[in-house]
PDB file of N, CA and C in Angstrom:
ATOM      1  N   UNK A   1      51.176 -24.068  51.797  1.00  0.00           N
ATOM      2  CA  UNK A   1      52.231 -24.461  52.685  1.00  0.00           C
ATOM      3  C   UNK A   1      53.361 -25.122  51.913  1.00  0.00           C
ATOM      4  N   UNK A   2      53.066 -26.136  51.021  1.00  0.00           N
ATOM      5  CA  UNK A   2      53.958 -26.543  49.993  1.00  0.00           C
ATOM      6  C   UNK A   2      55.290 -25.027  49.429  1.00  0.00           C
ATOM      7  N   UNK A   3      54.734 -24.527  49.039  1.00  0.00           N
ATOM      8  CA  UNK A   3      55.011 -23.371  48.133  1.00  0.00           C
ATOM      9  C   UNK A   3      55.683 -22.910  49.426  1.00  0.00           C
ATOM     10  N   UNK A   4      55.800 -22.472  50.570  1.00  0.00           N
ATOM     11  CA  UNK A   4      56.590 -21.858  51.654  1.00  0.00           C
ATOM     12  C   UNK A   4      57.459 -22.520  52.094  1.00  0.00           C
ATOM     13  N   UNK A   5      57.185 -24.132  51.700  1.00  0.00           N
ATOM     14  CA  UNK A   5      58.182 -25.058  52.442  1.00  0.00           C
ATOM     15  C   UNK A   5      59.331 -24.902  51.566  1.00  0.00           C
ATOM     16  N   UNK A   6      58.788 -25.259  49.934  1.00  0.00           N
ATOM     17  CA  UNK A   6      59.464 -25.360  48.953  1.00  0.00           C
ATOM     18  C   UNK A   6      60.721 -24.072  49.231  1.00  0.00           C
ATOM     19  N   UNK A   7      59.973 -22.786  49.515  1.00  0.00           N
ATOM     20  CA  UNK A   7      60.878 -21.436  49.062  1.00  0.00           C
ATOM     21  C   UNK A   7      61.994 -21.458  49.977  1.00  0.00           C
ATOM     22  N   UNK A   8      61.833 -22.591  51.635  1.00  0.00           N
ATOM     23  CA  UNK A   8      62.539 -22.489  52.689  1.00  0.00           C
ATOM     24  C   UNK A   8      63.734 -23.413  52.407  1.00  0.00           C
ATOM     25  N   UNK A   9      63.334 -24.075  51.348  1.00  0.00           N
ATOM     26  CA  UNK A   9      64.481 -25.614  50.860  1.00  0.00           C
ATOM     27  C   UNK A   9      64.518 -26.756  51.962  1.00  0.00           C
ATOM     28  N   UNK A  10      62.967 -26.717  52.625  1.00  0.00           N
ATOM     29  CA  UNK A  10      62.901 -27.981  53.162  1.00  0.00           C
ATOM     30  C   UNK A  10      62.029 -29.212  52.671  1.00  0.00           C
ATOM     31  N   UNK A  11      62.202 -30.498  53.111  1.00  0.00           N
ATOM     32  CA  UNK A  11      62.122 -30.905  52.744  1.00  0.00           C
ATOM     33  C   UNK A  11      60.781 -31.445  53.557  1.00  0.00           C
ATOM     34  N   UNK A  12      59.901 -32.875  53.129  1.00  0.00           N
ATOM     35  CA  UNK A  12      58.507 -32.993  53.917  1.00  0.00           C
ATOM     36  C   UNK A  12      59.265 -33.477  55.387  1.00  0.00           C
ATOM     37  N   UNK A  13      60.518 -34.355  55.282  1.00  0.00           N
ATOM     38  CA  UNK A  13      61.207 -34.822  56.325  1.00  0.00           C
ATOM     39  C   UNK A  13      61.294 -34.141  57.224  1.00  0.00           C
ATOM     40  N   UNK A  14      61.966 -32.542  56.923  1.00  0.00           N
ATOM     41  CA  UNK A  14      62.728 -31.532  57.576  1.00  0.00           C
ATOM     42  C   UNK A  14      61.790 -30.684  58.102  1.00  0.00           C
ATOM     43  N   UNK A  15      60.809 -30.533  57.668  1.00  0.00           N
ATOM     44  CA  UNK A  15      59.793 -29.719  58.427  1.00  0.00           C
ATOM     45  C   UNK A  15      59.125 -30.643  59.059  1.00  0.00           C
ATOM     46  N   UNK A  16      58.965 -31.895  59.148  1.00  0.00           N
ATOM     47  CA  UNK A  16      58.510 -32.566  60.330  1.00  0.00           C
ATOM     48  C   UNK A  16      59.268 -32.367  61.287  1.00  0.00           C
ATOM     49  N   UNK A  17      60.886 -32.807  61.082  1.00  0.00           N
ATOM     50  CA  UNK A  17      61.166 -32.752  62.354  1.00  0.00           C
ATOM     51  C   UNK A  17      61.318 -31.591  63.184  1.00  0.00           C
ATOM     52  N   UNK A  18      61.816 -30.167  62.380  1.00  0.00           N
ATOM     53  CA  UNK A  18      61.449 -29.092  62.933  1.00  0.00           C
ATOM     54  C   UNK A  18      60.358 -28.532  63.535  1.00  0.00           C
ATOM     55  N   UNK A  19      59.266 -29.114  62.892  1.00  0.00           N
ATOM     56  CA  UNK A  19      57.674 -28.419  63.763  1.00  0.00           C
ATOM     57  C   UNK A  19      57.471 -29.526  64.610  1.00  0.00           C
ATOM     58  N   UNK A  20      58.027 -30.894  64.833  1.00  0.00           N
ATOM     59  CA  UNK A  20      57.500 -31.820  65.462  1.00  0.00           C
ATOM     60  C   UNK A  20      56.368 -32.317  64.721  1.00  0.00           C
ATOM     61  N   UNK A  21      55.658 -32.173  64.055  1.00  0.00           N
ATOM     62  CA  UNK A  21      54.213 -32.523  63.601  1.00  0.00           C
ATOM     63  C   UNK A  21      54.949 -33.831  62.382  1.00  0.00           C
ATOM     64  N   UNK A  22      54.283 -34.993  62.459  1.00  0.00           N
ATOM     65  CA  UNK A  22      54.824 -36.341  61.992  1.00  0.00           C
ATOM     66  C   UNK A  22      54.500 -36.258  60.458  1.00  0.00           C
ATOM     67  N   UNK A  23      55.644 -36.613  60.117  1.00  0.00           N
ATOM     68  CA  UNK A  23      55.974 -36.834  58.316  1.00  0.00           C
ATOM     69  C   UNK A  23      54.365 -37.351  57.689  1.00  0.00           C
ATOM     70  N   UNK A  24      53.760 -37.879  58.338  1.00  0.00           N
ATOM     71  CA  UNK A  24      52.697 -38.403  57.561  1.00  0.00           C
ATOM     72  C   UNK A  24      51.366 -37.313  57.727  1.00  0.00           C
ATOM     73  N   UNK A  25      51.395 -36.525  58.865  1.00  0.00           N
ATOM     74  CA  UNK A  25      50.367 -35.177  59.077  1.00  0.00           C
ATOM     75  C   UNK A  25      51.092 -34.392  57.803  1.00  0.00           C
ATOM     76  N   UNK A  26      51.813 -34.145  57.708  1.00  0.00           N
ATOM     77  CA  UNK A  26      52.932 -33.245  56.526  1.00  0.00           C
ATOM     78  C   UNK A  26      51.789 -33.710  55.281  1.00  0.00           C
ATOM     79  N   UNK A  27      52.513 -35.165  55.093  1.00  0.00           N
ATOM     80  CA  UNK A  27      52.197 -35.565  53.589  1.00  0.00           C
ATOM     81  C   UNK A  27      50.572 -35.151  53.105  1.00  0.00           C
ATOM     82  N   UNK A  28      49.736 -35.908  54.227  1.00  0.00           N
ATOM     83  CA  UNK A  28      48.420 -35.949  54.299  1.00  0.00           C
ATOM     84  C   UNK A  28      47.718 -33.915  53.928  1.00  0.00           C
ATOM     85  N   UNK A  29      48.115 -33.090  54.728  1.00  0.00           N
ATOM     86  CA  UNK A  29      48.037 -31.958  55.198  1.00  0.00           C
ATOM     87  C   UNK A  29      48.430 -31.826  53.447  1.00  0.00           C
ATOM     88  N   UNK A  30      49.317 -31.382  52.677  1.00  0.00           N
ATOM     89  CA  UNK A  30      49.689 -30.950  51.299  1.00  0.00           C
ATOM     90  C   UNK A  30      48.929 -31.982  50.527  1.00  0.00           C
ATOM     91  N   UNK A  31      48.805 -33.139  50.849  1.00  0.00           N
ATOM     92  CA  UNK A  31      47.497 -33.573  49.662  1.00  0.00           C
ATOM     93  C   UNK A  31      46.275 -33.230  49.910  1.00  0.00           C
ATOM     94  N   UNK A  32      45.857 -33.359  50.942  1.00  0.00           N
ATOM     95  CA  UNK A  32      44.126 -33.126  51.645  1.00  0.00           C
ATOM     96  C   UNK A  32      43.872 -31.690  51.858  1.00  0.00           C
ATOM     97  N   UNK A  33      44.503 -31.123  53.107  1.00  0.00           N
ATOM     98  CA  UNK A  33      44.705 -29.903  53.781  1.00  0.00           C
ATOM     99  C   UNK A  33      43.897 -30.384  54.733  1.00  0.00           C
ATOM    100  N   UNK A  34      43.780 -31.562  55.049  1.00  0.00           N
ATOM    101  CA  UNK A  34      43.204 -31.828  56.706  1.00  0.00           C
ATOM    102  C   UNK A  34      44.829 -31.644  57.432  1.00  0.00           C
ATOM    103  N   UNK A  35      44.439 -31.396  58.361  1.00  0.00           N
ATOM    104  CA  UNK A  35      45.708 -31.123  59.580  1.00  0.00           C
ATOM    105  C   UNK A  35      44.708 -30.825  61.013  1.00  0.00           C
ATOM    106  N   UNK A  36      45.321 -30.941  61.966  1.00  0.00           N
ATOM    107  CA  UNK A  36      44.671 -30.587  63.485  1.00  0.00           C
ATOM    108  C   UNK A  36      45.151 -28.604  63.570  1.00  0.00           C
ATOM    109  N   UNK A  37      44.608 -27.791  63.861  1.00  0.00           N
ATOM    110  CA  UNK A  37      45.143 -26.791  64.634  1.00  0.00           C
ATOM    111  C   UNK A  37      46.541 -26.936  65.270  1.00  0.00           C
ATOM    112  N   UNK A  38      46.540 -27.321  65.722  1.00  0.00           N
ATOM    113  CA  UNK A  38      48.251 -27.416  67.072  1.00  0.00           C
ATOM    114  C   UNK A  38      49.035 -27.867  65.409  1.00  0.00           C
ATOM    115  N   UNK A  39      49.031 -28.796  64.628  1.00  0.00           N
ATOM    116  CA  UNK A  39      49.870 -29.006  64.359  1.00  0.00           C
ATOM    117  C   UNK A  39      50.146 -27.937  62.844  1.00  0.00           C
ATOM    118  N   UNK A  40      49.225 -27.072  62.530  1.00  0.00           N
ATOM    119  CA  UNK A  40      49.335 -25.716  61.582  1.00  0.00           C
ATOM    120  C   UNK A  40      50.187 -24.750  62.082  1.00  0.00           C
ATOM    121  N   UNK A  41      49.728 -24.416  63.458  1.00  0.00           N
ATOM    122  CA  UNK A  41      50.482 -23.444  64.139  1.00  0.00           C
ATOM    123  C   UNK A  41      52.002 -23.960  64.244  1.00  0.00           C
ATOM    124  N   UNK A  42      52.222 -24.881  64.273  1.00  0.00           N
ATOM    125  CA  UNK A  42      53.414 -25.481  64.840  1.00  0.00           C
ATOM    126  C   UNK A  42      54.450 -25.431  62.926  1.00  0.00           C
ATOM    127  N   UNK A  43      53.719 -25.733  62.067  1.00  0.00           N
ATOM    128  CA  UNK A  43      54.405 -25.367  60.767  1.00  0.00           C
ATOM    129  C   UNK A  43      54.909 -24.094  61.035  1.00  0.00           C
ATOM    130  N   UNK A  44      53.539 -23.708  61.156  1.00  0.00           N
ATOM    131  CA  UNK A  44      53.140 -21.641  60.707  1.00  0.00           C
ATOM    132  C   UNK A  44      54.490 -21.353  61.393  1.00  0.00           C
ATOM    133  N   UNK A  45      55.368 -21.681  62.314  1.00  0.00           N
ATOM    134  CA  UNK A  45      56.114 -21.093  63.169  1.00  0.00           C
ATOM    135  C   UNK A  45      57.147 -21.267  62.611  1.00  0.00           C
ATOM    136  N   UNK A  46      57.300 -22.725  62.373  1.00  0.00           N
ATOM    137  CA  UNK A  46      58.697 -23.259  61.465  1.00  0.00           C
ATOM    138  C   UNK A  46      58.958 -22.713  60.494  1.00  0.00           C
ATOM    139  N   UNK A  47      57.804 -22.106  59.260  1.00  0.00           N
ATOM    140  CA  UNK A  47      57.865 -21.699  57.807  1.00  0.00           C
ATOM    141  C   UNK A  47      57.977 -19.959  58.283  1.00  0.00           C
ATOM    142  N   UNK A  48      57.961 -19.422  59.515  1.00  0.00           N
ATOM    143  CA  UNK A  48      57.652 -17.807  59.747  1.00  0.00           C
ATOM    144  C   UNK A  48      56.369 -17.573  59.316  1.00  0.00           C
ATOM    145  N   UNK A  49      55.244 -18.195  59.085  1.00  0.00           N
ATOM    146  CA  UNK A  49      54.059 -17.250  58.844  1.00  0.00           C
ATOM    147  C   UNK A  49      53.209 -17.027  59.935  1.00  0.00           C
ATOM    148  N   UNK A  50      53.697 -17.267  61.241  1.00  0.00           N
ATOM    149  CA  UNK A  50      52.348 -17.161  62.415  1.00  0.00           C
ATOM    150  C   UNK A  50      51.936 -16.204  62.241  1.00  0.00           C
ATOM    151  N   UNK A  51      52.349 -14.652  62.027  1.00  0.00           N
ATOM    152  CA  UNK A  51      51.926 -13.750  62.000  1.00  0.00           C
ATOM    153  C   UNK A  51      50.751 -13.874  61.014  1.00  0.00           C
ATOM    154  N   UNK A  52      50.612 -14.652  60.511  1.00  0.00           N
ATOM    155  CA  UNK A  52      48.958 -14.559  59.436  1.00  0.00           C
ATOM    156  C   UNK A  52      48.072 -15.093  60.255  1.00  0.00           C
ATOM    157  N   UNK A  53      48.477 -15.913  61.325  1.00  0.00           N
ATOM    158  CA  UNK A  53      46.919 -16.375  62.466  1.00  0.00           C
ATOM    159  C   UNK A  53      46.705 -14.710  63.206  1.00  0.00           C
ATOM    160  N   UNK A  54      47.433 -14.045  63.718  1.00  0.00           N
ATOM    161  CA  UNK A  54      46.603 -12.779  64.336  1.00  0.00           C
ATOM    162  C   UNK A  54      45.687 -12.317  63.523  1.00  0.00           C
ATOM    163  N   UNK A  55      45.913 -12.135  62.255  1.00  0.00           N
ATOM    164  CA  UNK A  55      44.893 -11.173  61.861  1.00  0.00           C
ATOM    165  C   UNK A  55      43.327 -11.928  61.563  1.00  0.00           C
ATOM    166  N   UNK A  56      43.649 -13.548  62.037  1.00  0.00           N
ATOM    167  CA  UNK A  56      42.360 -13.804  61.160  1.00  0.00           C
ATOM    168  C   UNK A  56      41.019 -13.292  62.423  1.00  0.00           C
ATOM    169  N   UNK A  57      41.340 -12.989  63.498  1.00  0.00           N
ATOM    170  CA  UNK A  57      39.952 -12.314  63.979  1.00  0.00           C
ATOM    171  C   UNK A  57      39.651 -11.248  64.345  1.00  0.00           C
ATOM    172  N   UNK A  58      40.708 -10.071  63.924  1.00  0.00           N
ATOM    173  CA  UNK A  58      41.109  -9.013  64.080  1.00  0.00           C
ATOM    174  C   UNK A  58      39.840  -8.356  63.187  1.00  0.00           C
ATOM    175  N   UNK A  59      39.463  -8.721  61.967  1.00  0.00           N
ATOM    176  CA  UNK A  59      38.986  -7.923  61.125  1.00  0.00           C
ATOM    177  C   UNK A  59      36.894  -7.810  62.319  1.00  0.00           C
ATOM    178  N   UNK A  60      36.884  -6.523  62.017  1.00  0.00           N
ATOM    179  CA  UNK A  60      35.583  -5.727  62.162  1.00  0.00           C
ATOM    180  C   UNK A  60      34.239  -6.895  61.869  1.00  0.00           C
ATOM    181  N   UNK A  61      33.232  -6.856  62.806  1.00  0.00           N
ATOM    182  CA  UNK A  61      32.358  -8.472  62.152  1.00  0.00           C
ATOM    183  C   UNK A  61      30.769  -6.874  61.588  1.00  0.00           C
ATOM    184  N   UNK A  62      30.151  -7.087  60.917  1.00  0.00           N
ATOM    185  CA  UNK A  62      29.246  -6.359  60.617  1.00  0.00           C
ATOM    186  C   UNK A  62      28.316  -6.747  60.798  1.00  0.00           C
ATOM    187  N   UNK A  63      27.206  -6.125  61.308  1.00  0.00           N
ATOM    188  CA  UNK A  63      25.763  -7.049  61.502  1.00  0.00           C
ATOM    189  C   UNK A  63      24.768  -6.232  60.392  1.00  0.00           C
ATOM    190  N   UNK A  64      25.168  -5.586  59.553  1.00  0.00           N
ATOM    191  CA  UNK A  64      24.529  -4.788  58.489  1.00  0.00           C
ATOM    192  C   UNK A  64      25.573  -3.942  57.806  1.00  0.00           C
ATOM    193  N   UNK A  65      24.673  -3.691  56.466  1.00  0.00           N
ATOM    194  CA  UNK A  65      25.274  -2.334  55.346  1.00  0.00           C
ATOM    195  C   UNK A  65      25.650  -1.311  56.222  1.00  0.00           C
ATOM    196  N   UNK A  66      24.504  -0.952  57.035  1.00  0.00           N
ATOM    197  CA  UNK A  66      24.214   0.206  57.759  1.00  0.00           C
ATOM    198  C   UNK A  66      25.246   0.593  58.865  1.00  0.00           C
ATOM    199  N   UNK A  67      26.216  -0.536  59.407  1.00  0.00           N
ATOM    200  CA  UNK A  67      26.904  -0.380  60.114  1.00  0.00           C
ATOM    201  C   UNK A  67      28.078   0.083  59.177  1.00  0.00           C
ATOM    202  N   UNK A  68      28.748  -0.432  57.883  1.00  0.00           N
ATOM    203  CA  UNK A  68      29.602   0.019  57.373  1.00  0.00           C
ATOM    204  C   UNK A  68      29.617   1.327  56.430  1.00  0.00           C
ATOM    205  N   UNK A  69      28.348   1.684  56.453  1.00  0.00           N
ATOM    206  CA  UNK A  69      28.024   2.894  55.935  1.00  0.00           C
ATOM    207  C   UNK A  69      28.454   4.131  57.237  1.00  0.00           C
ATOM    208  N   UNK A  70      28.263   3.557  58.586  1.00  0.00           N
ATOM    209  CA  UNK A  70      28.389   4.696  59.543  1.00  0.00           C
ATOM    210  C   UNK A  70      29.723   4.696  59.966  1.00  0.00           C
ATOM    211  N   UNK A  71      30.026   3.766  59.753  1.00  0.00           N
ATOM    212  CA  UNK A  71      31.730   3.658  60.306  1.00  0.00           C
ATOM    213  C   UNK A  71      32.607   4.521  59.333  1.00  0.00           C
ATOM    214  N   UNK A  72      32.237   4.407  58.357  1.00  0.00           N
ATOM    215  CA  UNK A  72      32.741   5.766  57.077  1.00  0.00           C
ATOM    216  C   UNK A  72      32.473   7.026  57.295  1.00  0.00           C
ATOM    217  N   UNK A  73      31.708   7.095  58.045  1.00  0.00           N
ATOM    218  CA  UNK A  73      31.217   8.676  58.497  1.00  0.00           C
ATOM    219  C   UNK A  73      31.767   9.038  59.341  1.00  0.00           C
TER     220      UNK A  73
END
């Protein structure tokens, strides 16, 4: 997130106040990577990456080899 904020030329200030999510969730969140949900999404939106939350449950779940062996067939 650093690295996206950085490329956007904001600052930890400026993306607080744009996502709403408080200068100190910011700071904490780029040293730790603790953050709440609501307040990721609420970056993700500010920086343009929401589109990377759809895909995270999109992908196929496998309950065996055997299933990805038949799905190729």
């Amino acid at each position: 997130m650093r690295a996206r904020r950085k490329e956007r030329k904001l600052t930890q200030s400026g993306l607080a106040k744009l996502s709403g999510v408080s200068l100190g969730s910011i700071k904490r969140f780029e040293s730790s990577g603790e953050i709440s949900l609501k307040s990721l999404l609420n970056i993700a939106v500010v920086l343009g990456c929401e589109e990377d939350f759809l895909s995270l449950f999109t992908k196929k779940h496998y309950a065996s080899i055997e299933d990805v062996i038949n799905e190729k067939s």
